[in-house]
Protein backbone atom coordinates (compact mmCIF):
# COMPACT_ATOMS: atom_id res chain seq x y z
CA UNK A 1 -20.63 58.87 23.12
CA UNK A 2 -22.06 55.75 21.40
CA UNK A 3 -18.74 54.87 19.99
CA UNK A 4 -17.19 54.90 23.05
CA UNK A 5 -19.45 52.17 24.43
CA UNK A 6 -19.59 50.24 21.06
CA UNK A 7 -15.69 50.33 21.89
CA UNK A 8 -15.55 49.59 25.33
CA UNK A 9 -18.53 46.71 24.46
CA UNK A 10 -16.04 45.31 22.23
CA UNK A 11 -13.07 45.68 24.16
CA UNK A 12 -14.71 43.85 26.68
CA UNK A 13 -16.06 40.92 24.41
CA UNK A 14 -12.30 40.41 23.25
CA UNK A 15 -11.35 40.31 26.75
CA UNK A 16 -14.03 37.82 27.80
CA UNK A 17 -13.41 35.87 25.05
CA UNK A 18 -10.49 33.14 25.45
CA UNK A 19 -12.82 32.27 28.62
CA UNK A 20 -15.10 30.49 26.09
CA UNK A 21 -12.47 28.57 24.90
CA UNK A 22 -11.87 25.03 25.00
CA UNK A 23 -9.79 24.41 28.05
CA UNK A 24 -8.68 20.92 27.30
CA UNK A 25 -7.47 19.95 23.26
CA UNK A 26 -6.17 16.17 23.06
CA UNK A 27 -6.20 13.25 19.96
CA UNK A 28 -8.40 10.74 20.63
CA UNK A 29 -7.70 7.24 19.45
CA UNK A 30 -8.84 7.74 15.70
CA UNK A 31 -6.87 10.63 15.44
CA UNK A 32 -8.65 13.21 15.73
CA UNK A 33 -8.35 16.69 17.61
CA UNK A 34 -10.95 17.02 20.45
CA UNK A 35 -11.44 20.28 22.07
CA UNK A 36 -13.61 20.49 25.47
CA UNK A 37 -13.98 21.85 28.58
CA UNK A 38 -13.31 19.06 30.41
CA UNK A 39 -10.77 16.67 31.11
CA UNK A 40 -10.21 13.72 28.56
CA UNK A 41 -11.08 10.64 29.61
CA UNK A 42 -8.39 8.25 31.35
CA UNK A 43 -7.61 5.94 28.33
CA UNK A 44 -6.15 9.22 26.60
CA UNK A 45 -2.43 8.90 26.86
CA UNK A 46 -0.41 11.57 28.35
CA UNK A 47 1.23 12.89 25.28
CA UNK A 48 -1.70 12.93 23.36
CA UNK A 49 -3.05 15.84 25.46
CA UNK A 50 -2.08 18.97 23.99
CA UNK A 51 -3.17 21.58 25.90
CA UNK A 52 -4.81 21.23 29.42
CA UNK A 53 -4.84 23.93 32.45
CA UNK A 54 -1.30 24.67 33.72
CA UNK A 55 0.17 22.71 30.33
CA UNK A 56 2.03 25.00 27.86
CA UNK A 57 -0.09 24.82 24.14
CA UNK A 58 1.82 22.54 22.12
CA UNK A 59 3.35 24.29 19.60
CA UNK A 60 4.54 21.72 16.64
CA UNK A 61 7.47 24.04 15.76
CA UNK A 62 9.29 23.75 19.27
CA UNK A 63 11.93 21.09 19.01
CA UNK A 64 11.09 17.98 20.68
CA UNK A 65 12.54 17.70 23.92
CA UNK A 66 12.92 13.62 23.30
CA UNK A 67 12.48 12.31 19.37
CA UNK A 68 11.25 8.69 19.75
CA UNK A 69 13.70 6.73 17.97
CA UNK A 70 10.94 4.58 16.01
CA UNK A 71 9.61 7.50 13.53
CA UNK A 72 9.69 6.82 10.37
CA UNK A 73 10.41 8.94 7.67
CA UNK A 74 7.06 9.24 5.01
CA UNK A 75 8.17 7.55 1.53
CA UNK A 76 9.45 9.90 -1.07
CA UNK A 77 8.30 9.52 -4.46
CA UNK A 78 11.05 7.91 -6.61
CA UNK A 79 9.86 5.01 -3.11
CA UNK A 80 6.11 5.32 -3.65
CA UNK A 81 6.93 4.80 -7.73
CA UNK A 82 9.17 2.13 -6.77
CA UNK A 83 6.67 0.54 -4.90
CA UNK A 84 3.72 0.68 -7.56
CA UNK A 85 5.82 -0.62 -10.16
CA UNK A 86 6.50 -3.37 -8.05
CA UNK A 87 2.86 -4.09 -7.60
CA UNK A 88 2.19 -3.73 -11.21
CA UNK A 89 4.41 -5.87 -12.67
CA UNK A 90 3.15 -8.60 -9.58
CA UNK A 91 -0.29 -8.46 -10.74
CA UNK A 92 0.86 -8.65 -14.82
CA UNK A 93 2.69 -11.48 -13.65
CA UNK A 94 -0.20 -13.28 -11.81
CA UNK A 95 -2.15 -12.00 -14.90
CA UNK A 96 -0.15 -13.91 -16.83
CA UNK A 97 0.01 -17.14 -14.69
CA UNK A 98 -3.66 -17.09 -14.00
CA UNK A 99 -3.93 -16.78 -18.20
CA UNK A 100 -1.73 -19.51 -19.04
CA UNK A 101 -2.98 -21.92 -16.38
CA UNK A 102 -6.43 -21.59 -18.26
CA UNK A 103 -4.60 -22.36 -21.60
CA UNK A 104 -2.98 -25.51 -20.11
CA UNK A 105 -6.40 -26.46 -18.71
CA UNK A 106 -8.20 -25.99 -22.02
CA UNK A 107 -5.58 -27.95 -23.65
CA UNK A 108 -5.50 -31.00 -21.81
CA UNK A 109 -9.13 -31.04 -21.64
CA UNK A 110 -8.80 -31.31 -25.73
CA UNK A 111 -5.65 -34.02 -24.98
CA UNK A 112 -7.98 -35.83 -22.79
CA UNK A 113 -11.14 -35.80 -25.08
CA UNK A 114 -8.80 -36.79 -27.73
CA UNK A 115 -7.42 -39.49 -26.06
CA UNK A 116 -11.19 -41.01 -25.28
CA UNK A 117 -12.03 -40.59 -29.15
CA UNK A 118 -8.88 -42.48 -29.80
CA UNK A 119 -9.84 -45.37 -27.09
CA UNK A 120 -13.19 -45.75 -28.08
CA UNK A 121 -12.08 -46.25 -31.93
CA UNK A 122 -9.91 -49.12 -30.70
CA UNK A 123 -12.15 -50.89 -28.53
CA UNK A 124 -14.86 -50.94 -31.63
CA UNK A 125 -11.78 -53.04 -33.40
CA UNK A 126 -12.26 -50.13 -36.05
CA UNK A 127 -9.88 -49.80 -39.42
CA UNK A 128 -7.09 -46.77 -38.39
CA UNK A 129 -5.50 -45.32 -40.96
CA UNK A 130 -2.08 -43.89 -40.80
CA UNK A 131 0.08 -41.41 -43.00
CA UNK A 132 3.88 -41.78 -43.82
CA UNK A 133 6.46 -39.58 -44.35
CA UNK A 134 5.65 -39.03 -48.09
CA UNK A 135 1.77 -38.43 -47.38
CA UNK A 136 0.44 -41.58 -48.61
CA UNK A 137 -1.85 -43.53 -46.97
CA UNK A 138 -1.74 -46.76 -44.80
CA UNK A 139 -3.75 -49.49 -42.03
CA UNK A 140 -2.11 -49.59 -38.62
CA UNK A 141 -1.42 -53.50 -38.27
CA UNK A 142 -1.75 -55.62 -34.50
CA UNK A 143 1.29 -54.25 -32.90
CA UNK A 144 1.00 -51.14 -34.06
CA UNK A 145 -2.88 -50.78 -32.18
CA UNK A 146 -1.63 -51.98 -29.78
CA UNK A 147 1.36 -49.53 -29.10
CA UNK A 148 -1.38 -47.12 -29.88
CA UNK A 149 -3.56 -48.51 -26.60
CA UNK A 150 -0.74 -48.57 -24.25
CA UNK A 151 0.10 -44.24 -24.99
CA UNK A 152 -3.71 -43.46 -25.03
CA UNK A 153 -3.86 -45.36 -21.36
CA UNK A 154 -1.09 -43.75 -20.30
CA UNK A 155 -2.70 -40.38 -21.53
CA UNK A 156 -6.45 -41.25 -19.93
CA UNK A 157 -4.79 -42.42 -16.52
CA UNK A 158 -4.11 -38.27 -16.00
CA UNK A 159 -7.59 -37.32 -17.47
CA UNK A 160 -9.78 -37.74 -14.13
């Protein structure tokens, strides 16, 4: 006898059951499902409601009765490789822009302290020496300092 009512108990808990139910299920604007027992609120877009009272359940299997044309297809993987290699070899590239900027920076920071040395040993009316092609040593003359003040002007006019 107590089976039969532990049976007919849960017969009638089964029964009762998709009463409890959420009677509303829609996606709310981040995405996510909402279940509840009450209508969404107006902002929800039609189509976004999947299951209200006197509304089929949407079943994602059914074919669609119209396919918006804008879908898009998710990437495949020979796209998504594609499309880190491409970022890879952008940022090696910018890597190597950023790298040889620096280099050009530290060199004609050398060039330009180079260039003062060279301007302040002229202006002190200092002896220059010189070297020739077969190593030996020599005194730059007049014209010769003075060629020598014209290029390191030239140089210090792009060393601000």
């Amino acid at each position: 006898m107590t089976i039969r009512v532990g049976l007919t108990l849960a017969a009638a808990l089964l029964a009762i059951s998709p009463l409890a139910t959420a009677q509303y299920i829609w996606i709310d604007d981040k995405g996510f499902k909402q279940l509840s027992d009450r209508p969404p609120p107006p902002s929800v877009a039609e189509n976004r409601i999947l299951k209200s009272p006197g509304k089929p359940v949407f079943n994602p299997y059914a074919p669609a009765e119209s396919e918006p044309a804008a879908i898009k297809a998710p990437p495949t993987i020979a796209e998504r490789n594609a499309d880190f290699n491409k970022r890879q070899a952008a940022t090696a590239e910018a890597a190597r822009s950023a790298a040889s900027e620096a280099q050009h920076t530290i060199d004609k920071a050398a060039n330009c302290d180079a260039a003062r040395k060279n301007q302040l040993a002229l202006d002190q009316g200092l002896r220059l020496s010189t070297f020739d092609q077969n190593g030996e040593r020599g005194y730059m003359n007049d014209a010769q300092r003075e060629d020598l003040r014209k290029n390191t002007q030239k140089v210090l006019v792009d060393c601000k």
